[in-house]
N, C-alpha and C. Protein backbone atom coordinates (compact mmCIF):
# COMPACT_ATOMS: atom_id res chain seq x y z
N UNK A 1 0.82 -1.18 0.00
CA UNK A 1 0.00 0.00 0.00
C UNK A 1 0.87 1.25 0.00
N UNK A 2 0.64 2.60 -0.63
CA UNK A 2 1.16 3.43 -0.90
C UNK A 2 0.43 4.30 0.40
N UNK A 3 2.00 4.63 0.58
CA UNK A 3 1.70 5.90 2.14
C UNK A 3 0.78 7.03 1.67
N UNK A 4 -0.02 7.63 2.66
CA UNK A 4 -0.97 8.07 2.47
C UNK A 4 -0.54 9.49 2.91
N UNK A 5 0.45 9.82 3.25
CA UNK A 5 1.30 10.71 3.88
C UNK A 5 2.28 11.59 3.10
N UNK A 6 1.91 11.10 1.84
CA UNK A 6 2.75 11.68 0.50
C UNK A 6 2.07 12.62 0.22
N UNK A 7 2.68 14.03 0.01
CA UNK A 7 1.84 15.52 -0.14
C UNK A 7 1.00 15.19 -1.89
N UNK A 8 -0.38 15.79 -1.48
CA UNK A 8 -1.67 15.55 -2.56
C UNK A 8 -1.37 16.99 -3.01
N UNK A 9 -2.07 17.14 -4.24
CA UNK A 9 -2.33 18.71 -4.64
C UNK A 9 -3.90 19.04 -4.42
N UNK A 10 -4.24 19.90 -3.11
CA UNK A 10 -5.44 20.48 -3.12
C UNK A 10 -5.96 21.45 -3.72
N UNK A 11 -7.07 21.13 -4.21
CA UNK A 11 -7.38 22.27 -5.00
C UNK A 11 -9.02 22.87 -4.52
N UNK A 12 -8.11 23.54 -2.93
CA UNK A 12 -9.24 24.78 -2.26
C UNK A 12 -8.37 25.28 -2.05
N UNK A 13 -8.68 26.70 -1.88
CA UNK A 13 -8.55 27.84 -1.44
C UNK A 13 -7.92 29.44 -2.30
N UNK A 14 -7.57 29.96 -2.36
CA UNK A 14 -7.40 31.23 -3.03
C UNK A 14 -6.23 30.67 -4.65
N UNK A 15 -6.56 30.77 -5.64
CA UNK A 15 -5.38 31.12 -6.69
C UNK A 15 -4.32 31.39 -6.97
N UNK A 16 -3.34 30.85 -6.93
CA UNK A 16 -1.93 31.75 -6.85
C UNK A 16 -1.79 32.76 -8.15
N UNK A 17 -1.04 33.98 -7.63
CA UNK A 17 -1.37 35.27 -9.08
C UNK A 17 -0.55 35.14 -9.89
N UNK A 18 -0.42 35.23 -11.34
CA UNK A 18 0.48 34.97 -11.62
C UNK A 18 1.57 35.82 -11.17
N UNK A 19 1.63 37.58 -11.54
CA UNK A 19 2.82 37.88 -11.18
C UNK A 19 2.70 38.61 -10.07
N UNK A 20 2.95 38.10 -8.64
CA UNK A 20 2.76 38.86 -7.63
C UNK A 20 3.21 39.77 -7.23
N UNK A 21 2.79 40.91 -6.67
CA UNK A 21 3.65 42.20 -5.79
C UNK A 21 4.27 42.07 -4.56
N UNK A 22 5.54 41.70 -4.54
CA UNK A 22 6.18 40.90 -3.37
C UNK A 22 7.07 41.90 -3.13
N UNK A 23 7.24 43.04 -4.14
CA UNK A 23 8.30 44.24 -3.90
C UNK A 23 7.37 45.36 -2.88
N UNK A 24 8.22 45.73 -2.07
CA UNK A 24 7.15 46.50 -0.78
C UNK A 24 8.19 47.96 -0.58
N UNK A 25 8.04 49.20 -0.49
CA UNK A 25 8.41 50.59 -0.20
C UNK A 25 7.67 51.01 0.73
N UNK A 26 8.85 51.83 1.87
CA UNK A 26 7.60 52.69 3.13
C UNK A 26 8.65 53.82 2.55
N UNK A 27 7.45 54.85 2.33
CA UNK A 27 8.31 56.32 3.23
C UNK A 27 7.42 57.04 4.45
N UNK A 28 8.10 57.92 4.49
CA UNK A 28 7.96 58.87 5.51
C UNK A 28 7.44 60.26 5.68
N UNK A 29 6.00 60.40 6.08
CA UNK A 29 5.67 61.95 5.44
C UNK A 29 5.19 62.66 6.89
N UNK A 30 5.82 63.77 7.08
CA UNK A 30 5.30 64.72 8.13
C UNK A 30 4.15 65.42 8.24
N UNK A 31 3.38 65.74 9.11
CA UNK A 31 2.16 66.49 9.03
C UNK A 31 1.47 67.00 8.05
N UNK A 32 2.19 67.81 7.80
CA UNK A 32 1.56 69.17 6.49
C UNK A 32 1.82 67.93 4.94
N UNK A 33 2.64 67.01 4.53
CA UNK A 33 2.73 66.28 3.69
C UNK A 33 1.93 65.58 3.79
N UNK A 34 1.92 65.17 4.62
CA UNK A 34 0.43 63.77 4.88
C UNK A 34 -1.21 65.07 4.85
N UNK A 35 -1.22 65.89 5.03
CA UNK A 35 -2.62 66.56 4.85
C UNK A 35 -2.56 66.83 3.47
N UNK A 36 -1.50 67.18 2.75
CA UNK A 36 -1.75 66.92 1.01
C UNK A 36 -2.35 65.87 0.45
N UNK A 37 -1.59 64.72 0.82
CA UNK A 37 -1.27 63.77 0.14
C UNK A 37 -3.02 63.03 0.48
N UNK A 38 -3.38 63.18 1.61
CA UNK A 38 -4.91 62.61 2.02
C UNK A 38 -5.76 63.52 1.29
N UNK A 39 -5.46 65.00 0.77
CA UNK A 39 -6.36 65.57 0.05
C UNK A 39 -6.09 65.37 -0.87
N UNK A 40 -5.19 65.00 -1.53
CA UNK A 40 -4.79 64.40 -2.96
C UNK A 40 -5.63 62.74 -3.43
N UNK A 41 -5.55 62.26 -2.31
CA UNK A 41 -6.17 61.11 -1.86
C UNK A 41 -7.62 61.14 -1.89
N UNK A 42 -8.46 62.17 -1.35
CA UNK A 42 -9.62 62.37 -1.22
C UNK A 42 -10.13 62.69 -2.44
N UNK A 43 -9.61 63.48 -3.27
CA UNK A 43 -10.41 64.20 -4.27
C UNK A 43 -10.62 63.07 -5.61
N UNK A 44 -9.58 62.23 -5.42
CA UNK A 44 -8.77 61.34 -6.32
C UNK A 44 -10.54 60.26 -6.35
N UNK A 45 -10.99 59.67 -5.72
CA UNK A 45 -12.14 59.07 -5.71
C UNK A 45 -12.08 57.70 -5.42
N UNK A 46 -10.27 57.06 -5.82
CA UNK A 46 -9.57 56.04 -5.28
C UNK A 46 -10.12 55.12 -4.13
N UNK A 47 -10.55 54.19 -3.61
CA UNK A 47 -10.35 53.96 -2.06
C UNK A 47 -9.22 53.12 -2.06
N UNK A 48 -8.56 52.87 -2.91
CA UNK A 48 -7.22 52.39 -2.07
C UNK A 48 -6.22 52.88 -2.27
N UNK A 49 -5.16 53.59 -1.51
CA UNK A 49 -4.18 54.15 -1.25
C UNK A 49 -3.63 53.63 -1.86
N UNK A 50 -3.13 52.18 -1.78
CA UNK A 50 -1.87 51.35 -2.69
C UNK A 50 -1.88 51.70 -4.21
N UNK A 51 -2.97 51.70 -4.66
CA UNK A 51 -3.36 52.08 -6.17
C UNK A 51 -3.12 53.52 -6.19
N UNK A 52 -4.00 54.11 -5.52
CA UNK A 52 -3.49 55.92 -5.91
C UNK A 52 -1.52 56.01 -5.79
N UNK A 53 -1.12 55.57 -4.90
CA UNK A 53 0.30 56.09 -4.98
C UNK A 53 1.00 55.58 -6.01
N UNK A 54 0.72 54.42 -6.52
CA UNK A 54 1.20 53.74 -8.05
C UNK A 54 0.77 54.33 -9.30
N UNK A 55 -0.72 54.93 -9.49
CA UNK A 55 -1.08 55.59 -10.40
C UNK A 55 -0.50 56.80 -10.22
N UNK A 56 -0.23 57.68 -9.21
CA UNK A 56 1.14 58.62 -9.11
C UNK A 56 2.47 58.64 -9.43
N UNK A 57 2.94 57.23 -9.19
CA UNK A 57 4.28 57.53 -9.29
C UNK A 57 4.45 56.68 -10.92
N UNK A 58 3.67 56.04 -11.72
CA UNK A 58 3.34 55.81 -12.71
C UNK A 58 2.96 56.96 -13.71
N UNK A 59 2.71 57.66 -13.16
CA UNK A 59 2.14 58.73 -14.06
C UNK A 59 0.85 58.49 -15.21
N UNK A 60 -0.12 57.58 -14.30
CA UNK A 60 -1.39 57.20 -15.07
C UNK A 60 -1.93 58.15 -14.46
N UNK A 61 -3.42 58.73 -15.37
CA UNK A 61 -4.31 59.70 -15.50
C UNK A 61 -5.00 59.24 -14.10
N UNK A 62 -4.75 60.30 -13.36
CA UNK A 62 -5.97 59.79 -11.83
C UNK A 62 -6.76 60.86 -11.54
N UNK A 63 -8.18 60.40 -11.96
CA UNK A 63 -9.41 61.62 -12.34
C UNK A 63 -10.00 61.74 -11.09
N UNK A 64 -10.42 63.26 -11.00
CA UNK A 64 -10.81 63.58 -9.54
C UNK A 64 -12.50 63.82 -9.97
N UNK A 65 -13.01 63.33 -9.21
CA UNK A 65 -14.62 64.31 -8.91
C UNK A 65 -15.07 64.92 -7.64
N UNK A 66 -15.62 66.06 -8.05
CA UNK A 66 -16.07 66.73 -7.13
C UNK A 66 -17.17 67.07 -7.00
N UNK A 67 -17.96 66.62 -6.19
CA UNK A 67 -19.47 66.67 -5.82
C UNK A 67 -19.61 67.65 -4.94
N UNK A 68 -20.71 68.16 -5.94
CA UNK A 68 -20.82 69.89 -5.08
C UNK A 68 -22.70 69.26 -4.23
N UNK A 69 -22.17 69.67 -3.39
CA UNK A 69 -23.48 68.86 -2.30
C UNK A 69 -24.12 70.09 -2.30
N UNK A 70 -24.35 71.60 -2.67
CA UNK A 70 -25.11 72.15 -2.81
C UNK A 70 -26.22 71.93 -4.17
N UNK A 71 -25.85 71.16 -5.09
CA UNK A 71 -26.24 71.20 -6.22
C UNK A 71 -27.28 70.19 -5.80
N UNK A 72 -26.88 69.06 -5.15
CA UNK A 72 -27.29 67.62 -4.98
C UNK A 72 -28.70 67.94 -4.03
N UNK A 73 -28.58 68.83 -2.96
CA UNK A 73 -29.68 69.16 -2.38
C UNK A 73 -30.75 70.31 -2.81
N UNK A 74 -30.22 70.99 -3.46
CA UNK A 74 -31.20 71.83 -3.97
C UNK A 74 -31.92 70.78 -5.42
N UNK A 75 -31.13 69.77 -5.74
CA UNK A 75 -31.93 69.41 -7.05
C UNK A 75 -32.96 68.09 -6.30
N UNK A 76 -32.50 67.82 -5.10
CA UNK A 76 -33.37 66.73 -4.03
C UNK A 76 -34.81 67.44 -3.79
N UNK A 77 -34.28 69.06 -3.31
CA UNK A 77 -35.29 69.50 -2.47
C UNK A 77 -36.55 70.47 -4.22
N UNK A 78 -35.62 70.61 -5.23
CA UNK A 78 -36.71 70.83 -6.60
C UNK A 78 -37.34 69.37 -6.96
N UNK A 79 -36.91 68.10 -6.60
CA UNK A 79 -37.29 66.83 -6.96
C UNK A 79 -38.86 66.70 -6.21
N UNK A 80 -38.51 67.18 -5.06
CA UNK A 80 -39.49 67.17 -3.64
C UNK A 80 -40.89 68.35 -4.31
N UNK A 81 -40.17 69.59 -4.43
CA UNK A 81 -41.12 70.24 -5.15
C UNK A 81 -42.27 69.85 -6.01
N UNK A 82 -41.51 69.49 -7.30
CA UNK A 82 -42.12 68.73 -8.53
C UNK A 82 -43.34 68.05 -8.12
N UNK A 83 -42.71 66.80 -7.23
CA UNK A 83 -43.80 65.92 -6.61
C UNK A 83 -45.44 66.64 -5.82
N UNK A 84 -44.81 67.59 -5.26
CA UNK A 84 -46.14 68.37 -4.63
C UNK A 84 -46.37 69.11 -5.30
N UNK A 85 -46.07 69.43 -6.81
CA UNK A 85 -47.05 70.13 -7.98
C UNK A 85 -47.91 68.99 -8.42
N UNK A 86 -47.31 67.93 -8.28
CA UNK A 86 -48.09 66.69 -9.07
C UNK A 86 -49.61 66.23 -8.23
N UNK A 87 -49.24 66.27 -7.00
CA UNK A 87 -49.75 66.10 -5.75
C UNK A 87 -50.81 67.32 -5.79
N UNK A 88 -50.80 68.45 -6.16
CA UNK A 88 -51.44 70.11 -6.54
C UNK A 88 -52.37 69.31 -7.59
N UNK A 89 -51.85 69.38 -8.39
CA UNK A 89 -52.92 68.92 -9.43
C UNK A 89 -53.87 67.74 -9.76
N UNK A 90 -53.64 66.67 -8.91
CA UNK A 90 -54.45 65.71 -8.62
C UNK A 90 -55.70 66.40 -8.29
N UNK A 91 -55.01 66.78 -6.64
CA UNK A 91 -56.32 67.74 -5.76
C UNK A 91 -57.35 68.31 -6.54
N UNK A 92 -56.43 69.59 -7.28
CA UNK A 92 -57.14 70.22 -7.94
C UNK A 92 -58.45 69.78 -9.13
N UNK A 93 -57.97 68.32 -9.43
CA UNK A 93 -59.13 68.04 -10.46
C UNK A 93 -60.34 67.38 -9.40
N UNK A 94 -59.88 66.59 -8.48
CA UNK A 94 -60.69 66.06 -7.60
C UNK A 94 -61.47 67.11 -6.86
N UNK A 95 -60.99 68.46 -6.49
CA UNK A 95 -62.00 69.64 -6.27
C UNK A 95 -63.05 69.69 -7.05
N UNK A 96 -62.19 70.22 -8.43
CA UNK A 96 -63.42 70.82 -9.42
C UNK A 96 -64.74 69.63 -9.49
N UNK A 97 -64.62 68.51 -9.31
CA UNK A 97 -65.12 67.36 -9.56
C UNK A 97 -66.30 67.10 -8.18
N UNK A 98 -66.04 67.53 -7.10
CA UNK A 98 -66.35 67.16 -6.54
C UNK A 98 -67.50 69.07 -5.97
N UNK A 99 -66.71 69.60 -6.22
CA UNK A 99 -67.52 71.26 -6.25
C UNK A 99 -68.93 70.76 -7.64
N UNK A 100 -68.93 70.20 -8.60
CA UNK A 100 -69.80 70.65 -9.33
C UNK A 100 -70.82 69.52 -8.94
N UNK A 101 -70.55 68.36 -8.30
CA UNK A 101 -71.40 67.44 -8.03
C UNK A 101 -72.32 67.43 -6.56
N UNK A 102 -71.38 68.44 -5.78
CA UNK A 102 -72.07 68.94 -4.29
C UNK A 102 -72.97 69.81 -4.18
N UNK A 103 -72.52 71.14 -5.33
CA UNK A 103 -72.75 72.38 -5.13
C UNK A 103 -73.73 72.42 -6.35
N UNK A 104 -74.54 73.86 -6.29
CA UNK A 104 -75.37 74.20 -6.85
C UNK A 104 -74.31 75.22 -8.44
N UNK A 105 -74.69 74.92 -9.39
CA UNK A 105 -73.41 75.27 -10.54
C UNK A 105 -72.92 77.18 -10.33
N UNK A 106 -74.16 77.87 -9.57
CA UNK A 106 -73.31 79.18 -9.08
C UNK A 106 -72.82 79.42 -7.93
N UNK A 107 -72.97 78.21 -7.21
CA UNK A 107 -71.65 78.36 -5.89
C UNK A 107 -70.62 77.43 -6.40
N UNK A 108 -70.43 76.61 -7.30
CA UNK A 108 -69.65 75.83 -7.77
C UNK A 108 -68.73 77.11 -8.30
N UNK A 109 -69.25 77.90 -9.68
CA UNK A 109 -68.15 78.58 -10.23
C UNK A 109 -68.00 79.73 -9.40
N UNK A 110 -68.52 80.04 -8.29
CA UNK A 110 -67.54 81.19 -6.93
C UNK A 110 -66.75 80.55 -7.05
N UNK A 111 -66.67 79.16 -6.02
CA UNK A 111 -65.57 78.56 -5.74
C UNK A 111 -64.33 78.52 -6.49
N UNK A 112 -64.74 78.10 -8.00
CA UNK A 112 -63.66 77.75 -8.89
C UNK A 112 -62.91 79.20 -9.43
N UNK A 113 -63.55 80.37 -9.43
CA UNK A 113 -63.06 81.41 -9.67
C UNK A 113 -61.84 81.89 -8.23
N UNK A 114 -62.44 81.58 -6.92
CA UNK A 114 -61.22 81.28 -5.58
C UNK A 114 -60.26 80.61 -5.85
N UNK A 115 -60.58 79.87 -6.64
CA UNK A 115 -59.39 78.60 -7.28
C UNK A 115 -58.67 79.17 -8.02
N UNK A 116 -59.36 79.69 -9.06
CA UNK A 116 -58.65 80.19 -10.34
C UNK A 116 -57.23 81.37 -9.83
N UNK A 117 -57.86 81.92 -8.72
CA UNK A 117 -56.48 83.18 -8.25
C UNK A 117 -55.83 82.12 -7.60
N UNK A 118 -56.30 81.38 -7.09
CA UNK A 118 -54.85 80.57 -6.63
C UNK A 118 -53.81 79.83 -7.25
N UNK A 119 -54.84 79.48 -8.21
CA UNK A 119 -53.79 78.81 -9.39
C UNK A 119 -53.19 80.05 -10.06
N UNK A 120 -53.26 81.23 -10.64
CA UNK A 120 -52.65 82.24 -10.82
C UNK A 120 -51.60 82.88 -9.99
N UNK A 121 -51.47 82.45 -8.80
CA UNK A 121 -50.19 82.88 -7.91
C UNK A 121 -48.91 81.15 -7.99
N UNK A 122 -49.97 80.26 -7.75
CA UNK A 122 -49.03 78.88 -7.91
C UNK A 122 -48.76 79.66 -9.33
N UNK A 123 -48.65 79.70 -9.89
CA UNK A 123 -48.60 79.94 -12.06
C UNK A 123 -47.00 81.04 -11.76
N UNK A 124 -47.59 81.87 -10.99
CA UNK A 124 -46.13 83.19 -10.67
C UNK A 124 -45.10 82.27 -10.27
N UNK A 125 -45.48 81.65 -9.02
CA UNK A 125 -44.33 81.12 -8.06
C UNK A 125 -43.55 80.36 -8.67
N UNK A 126 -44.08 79.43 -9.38
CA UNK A 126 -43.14 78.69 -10.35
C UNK A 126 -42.80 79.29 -11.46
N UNK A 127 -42.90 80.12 -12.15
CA UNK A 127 -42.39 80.76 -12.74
C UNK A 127 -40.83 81.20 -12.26
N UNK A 128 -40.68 81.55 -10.86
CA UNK A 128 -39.45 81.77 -10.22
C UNK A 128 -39.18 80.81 -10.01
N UNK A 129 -39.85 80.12 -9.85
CA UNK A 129 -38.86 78.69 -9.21
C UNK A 129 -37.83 78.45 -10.32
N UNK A 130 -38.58 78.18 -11.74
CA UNK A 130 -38.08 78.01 -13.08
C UNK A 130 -36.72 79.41 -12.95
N UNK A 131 -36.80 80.45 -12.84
CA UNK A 131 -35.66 81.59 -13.54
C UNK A 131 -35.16 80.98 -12.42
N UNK A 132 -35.02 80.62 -10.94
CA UNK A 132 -34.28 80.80 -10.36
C UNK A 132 -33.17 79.59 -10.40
N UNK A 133 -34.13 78.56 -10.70
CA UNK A 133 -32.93 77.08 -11.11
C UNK A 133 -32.19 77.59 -12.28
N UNK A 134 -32.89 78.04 -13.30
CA UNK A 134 -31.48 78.65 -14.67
C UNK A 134 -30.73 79.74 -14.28
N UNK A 135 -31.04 80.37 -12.83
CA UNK A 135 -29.57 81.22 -12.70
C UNK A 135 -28.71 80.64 -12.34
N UNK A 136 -29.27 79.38 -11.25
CA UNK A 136 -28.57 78.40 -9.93
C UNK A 136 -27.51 77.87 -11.23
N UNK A 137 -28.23 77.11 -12.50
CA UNK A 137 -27.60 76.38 -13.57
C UNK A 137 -26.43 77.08 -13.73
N UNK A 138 -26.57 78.24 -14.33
CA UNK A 138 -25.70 79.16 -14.53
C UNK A 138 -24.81 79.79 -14.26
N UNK A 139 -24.82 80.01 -12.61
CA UNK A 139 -23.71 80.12 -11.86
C UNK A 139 -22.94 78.69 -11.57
N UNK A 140 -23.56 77.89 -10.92
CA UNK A 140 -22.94 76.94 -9.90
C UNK A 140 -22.79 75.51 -10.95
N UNK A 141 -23.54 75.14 -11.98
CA UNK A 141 -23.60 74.00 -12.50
C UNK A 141 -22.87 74.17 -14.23
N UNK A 142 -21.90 74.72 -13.98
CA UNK A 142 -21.48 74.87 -15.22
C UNK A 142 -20.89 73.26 -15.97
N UNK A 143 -21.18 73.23 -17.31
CA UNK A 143 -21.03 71.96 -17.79
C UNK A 143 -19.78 72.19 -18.43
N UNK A 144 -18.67 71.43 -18.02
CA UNK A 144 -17.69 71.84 -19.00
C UNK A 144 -17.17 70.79 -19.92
């Protein structure tokens, strides 16, 4: 009988790579260098350090983004808007609908004429809402 004690080839566990990174560098960075280098780091979009400092010292293209969180909430809080115009105008047909089937047809069109100025000021307000996002565009969201 053949010893059973003779090394097998298993085949679990991780892959060997082919060409591994077995070459390893430390340096040494002081305060004010290390607050660059983490904002260099930050803007970079990277999460791993090992890669950003190789695409540095490689001199591969390392693209930054910058998310302007004012843009992100004002276009959350016009998203929010939108929805309660949509939410406006449901109402509004379910009024008229429900004014002409309750009411007698000349207290119906009082009512709807009360309506009508209100919808004429909603009509203004968004109107600004509108110039004021194409200035916001204009200043802050430039497409380049």
């Amino acid at each position: 009988m053949e010893e059973k004690n003779s090394k097998q080839v298993r085949k679990t566990g991780r892959k060997p790579k082919i060409d591994p990174a077995v070459h390893r560098y430390s340096i040494n960075l002081n305060a004010e260098d290390n607050a660059k280098f983490l904002a260099l780091f930050d803007q970079s979009g990277i999460s791993v350090k090992a890669h950003f400092i190789t695409a540095c010292i490689f001199q591969k293209t390392v693209k930054t983004v910058k998310i302007d969180m004012n843009g992100v909430e004002y276009h959350e809080r016009l998203t929010r808007l939108f929805s309660q115009f949509r939410g406006i105008g449901t109402n509004y047909n379910q009024i008229v609908k429900l004014l002409y089937r309750n009411f007698s047809e000349k207290k119906a069109s009082a009512y709807l004429h009360k309506l009508e100025k209100q919808t004429l000021e909603l009509v203004i307000i968004s109107q600004k809402i509108i110039q004021l996002t194409e200035e916001f565009e204009a200043k802050y969201l430039k497409k380049e």
